[in-house]
Every structure is written in structure tokens, then in C-alpha cells.
N, C-alpha and C. Protein backbone atom coordinates (compact mmCIF):
# COMPACT_ATOMS: atom_id res chain seq x y z
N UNK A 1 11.99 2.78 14.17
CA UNK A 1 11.08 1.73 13.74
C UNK A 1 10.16 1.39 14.90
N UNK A 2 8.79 1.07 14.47
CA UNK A 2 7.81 0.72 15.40
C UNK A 2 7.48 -0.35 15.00
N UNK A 3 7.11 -1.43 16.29
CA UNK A 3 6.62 -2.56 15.99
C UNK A 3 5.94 -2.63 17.05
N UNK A 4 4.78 -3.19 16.52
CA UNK A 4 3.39 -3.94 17.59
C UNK A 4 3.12 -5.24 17.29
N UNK A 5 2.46 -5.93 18.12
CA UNK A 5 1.41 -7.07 18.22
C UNK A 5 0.37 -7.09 18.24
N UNK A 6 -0.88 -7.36 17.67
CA UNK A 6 -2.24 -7.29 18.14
C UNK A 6 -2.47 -8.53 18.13
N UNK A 7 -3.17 -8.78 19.47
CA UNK A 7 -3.91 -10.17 19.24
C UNK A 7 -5.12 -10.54 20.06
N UNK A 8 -6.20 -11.39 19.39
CA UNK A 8 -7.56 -11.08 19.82
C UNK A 8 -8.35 -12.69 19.27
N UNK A 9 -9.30 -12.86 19.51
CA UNK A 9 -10.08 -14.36 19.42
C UNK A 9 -11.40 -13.83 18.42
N UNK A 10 -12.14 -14.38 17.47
CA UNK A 10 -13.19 -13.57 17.25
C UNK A 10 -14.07 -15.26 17.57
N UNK A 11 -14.96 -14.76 17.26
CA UNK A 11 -16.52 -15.50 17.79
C UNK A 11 -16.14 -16.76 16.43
N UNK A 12 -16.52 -17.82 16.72
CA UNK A 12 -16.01 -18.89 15.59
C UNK A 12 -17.12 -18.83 14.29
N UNK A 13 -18.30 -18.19 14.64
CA UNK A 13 -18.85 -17.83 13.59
C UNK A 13 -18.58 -16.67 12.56
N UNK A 14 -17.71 -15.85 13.19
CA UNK A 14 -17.34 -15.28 12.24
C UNK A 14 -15.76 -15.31 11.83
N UNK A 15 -15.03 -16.18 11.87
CA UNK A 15 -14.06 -16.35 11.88
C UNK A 15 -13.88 -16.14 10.16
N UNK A 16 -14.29 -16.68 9.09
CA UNK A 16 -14.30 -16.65 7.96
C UNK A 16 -14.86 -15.15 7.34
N UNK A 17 -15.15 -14.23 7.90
CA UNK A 17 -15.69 -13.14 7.62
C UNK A 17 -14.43 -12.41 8.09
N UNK A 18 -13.85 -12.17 9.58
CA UNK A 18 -12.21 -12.05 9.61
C UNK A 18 -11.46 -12.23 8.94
N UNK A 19 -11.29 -13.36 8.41
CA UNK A 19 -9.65 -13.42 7.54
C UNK A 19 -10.78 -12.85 5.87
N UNK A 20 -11.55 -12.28 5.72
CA UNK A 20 -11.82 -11.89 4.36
C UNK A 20 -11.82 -10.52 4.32
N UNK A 21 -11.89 -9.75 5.60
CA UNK A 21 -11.34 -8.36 5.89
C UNK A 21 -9.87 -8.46 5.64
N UNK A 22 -9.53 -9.18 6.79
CA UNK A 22 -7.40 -9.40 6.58
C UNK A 22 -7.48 -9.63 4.90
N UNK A 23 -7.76 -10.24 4.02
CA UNK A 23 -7.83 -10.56 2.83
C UNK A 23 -7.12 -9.25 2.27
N UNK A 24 -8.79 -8.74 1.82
CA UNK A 24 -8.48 -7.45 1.49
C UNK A 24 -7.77 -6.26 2.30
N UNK A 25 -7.28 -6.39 3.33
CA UNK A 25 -5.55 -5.13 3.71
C UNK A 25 -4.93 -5.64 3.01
N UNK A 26 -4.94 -7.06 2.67
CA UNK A 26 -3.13 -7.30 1.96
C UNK A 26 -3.80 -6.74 -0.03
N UNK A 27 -4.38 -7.35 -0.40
CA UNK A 27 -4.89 -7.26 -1.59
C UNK A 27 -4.54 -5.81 -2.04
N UNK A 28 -5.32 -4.95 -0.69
CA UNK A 28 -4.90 -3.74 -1.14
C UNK A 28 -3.59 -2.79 -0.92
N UNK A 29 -3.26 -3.49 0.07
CA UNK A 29 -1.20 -3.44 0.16
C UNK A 29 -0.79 -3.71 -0.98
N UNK A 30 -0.90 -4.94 -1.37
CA UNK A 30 0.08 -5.22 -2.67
C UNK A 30 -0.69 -4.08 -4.08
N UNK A 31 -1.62 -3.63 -4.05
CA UNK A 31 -2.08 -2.63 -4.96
C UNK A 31 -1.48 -1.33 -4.86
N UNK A 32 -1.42 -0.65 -3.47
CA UNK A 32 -0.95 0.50 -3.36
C UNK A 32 0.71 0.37 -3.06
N UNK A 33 1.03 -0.69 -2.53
CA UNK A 33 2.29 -0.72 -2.33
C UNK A 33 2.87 -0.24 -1.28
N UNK A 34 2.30 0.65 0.02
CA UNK A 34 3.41 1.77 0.66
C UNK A 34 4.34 1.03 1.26
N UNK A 35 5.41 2.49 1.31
CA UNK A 35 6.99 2.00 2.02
C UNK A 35 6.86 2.32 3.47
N UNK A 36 8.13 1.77 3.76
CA UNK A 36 8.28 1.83 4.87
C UNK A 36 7.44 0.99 5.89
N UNK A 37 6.96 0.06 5.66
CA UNK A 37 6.13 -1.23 6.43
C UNK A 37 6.10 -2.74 6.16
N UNK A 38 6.01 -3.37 7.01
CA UNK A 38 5.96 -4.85 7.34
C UNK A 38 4.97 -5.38 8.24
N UNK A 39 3.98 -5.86 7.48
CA UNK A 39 3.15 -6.36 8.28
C UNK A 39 2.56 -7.93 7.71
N UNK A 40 2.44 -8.42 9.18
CA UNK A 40 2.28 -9.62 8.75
C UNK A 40 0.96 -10.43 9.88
N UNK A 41 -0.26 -11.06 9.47
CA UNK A 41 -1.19 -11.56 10.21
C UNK A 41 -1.12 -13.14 10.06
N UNK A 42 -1.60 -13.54 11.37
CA UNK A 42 -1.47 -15.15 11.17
C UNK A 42 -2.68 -15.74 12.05
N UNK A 43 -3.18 -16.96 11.73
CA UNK A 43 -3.95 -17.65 12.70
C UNK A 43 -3.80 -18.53 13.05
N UNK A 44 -3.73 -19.08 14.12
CA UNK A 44 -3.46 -19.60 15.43
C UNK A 44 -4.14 -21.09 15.06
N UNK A 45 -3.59 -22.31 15.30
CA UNK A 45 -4.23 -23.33 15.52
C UNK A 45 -5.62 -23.36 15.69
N UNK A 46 -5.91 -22.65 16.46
CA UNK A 46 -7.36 -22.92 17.13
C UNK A 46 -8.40 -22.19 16.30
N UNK A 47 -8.14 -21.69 15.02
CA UNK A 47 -8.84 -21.14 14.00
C UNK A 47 -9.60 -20.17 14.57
N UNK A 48 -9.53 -19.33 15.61
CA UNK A 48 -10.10 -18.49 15.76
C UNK A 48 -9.44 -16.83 16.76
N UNK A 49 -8.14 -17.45 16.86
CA UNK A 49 -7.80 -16.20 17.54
C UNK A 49 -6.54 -15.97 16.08
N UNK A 50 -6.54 -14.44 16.43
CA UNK A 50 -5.07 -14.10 15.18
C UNK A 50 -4.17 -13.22 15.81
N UNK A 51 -3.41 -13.10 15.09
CA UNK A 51 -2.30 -11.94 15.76
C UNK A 51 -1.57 -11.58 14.25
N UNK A 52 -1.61 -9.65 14.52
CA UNK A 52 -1.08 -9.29 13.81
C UNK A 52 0.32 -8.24 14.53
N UNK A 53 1.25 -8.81 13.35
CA UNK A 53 2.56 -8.27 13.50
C UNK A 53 2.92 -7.02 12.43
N UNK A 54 3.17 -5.56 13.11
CA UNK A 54 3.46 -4.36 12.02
C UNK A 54 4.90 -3.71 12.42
N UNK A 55 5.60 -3.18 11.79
CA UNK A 55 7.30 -2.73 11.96
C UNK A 55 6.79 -1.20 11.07
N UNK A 56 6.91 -0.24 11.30
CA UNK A 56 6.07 0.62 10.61
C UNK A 56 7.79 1.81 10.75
N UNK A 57 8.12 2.36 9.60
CA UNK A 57 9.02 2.99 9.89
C UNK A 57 8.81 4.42 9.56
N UNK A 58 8.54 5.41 10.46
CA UNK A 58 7.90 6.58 9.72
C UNK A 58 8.53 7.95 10.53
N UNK A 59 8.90 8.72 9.81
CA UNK A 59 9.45 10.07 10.28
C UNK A 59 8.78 11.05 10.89
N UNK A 60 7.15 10.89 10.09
CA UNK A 60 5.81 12.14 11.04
C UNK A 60 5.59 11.03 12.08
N UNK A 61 5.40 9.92 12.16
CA UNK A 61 4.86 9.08 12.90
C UNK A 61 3.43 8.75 12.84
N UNK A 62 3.38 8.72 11.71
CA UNK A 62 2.31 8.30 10.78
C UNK A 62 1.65 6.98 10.38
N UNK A 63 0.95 6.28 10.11
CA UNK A 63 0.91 4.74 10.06
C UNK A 63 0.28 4.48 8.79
N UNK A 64 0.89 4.47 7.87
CA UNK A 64 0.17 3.91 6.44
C UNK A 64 -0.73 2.77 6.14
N UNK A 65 -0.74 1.96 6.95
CA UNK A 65 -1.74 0.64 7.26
C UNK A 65 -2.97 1.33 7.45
N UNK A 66 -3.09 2.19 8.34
CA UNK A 66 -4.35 2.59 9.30
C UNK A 66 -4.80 3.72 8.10
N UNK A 67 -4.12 4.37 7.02
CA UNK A 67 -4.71 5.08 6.17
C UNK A 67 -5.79 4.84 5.68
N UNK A 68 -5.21 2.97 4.99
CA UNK A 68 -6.24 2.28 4.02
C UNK A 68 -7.84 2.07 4.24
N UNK A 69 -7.95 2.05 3.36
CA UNK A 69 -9.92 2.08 2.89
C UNK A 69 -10.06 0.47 3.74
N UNK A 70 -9.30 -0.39 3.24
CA UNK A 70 -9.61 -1.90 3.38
C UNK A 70 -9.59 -1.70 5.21
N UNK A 71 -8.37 -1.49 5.82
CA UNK A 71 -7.73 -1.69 6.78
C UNK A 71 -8.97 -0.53 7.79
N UNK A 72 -9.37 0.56 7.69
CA UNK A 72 -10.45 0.89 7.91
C UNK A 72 -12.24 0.13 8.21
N UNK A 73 -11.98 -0.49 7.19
CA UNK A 73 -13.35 -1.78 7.02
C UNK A 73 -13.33 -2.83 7.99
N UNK A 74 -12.12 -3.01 7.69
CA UNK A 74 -11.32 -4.89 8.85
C UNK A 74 -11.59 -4.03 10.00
N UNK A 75 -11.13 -2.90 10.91
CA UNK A 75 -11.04 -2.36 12.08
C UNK A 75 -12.26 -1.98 12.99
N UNK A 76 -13.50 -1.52 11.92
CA UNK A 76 -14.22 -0.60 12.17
C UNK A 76 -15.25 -1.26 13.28
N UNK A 77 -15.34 -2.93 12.60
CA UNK A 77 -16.45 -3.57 13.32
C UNK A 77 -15.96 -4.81 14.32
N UNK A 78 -14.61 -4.68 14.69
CA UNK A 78 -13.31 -5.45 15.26
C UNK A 78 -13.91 -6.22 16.58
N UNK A 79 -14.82 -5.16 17.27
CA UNK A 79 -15.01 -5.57 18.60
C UNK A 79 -16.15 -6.68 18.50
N UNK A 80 -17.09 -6.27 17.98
CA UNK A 80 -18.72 -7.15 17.39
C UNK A 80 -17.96 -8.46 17.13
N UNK A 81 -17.31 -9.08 15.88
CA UNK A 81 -16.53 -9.85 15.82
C UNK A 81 -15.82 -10.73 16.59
N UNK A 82 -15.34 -9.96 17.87
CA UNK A 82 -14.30 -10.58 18.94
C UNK A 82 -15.31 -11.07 19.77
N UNK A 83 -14.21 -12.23 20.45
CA UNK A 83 -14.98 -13.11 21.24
C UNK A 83 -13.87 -12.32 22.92
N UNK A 84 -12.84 -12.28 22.32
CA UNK A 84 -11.75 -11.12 22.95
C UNK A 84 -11.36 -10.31 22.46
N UNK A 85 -11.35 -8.94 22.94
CA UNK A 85 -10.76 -7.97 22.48
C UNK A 85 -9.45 -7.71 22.08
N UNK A 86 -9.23 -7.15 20.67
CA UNK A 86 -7.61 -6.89 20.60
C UNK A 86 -7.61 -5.82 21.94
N UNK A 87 -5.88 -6.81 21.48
CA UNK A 87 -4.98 -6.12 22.97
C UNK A 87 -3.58 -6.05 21.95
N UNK A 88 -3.06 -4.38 22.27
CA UNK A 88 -2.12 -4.21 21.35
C UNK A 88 -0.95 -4.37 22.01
N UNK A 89 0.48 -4.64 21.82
CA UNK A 89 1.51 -4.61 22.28
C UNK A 89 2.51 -4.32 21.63
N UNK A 90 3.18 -2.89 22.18
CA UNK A 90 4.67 -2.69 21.71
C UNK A 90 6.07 -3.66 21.66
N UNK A 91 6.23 -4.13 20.49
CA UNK A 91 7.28 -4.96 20.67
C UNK A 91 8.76 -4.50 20.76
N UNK A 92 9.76 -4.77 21.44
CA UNK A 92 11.02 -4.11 21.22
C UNK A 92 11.80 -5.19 21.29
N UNK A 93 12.49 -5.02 20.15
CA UNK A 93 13.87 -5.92 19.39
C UNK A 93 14.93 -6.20 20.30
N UNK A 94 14.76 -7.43 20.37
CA UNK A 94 16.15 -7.96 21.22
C UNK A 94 17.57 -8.47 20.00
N UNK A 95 16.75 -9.05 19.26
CA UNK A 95 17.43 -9.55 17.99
C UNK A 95 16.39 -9.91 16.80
N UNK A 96 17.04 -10.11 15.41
CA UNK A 96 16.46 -11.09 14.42
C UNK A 96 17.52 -11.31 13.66
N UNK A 97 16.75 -12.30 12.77
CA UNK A 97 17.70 -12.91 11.64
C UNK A 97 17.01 -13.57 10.62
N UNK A 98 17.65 -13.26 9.30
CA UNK A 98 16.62 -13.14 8.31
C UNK A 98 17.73 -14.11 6.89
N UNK A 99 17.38 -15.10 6.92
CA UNK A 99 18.20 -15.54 5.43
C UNK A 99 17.62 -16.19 5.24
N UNK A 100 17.05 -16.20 3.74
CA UNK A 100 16.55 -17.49 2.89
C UNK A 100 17.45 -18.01 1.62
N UNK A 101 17.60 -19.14 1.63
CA UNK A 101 18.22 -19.93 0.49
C UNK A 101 17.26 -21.01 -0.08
N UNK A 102 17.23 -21.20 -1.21
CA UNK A 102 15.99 -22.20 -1.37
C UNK A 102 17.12 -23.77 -1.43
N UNK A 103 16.01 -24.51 -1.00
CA UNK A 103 16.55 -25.80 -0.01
C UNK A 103 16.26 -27.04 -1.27
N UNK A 104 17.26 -27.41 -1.19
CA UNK A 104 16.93 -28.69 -1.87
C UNK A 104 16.64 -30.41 -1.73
């Protein structure tokens, strides 16, 4: 299993043009569906920096995220956008823990 971090600031004017790229990767995740991945993007208080989290589990060592049409689009113009450049980081598992129960 592979897991990264990306995380980067974009220009506050285009901050709303960012998360409508991120939009459509997930839109088109949940359309195509592929296995073997977990990915998850978030933004930061300060509405303008994000970080994305991927666990990518693949045997060629292949990345099904980076296939997509959408995820292609979001990437292509990444830097123009940034106010900082993504900076990627290999994450390696010390632990997790995962249970949900719904709370009453």
C-alpha cells in the first residue's frame, strides 16, 4: 500500500475554481468507481491551502486517480493556481484505527 500527502495554498482568488476541479475527481470516482484506493481532500481553515490524502494499493504500481479525465484537468493547471506549490509526501503507517457506531 502507498500513501501520500499533497499539500499546497492556491491564490485566494481562485480558491473556488480549486475545490470545483477536486469536485469533479470525486464525482467522477464515485462514477467509475476504481478499486483499490482511498482518497481523501480537505481544506484547511484558512480557505485556501488543501491537502490531499491517497492509500493507493496496486500490484503494477499503477495509480488509478492519475488515470482520470477529471483528475488530469484538477492537475494540469495546479501550479498557475498555487500561491505554493504542491509538495508531495510519502506517508508511512505507524498505526490507525477505524470504527464507526452511530451515536446517540
Amino acid at each position: 500500500m502507498r500513501r501520500v500527502m499533497v499539500r499546497y495554498k492556491v491564490k485566494a482568488d481562485r480558491a473556488a475554481e480549486n475545490e470545483s476541479y477536486i469536485k469533479r475527481v470525486f464525482e467522477q470516482l464515485d462514477r467509475e468507481r476504481p478499486v483499490a484506493i482511498r482518497y481523501a481532500t480537505f481544506k484547511l481553515d484558512d480557505g485556501v491551502s488543501f491537502v490531499h490524502i491517497a492509500s493507493i494499493q496496486s500490484i503494477d504500481g499503477g495509480n488509478p486517480l492519475t488515470e482520470l479525465s477529471a483528475f488530469k484537468a484538477f492537475s494540469a493547471d495546479i501550479k498557475d493556481r498555487c500561491e505554493e506549490p504542491p509538495v508531495t509526501m510519502k506517508l508511512n503507517e505507524v498505526g490507525s484505527y477505524e470504527f464507526f457506531e452511530t451515536l446517540r
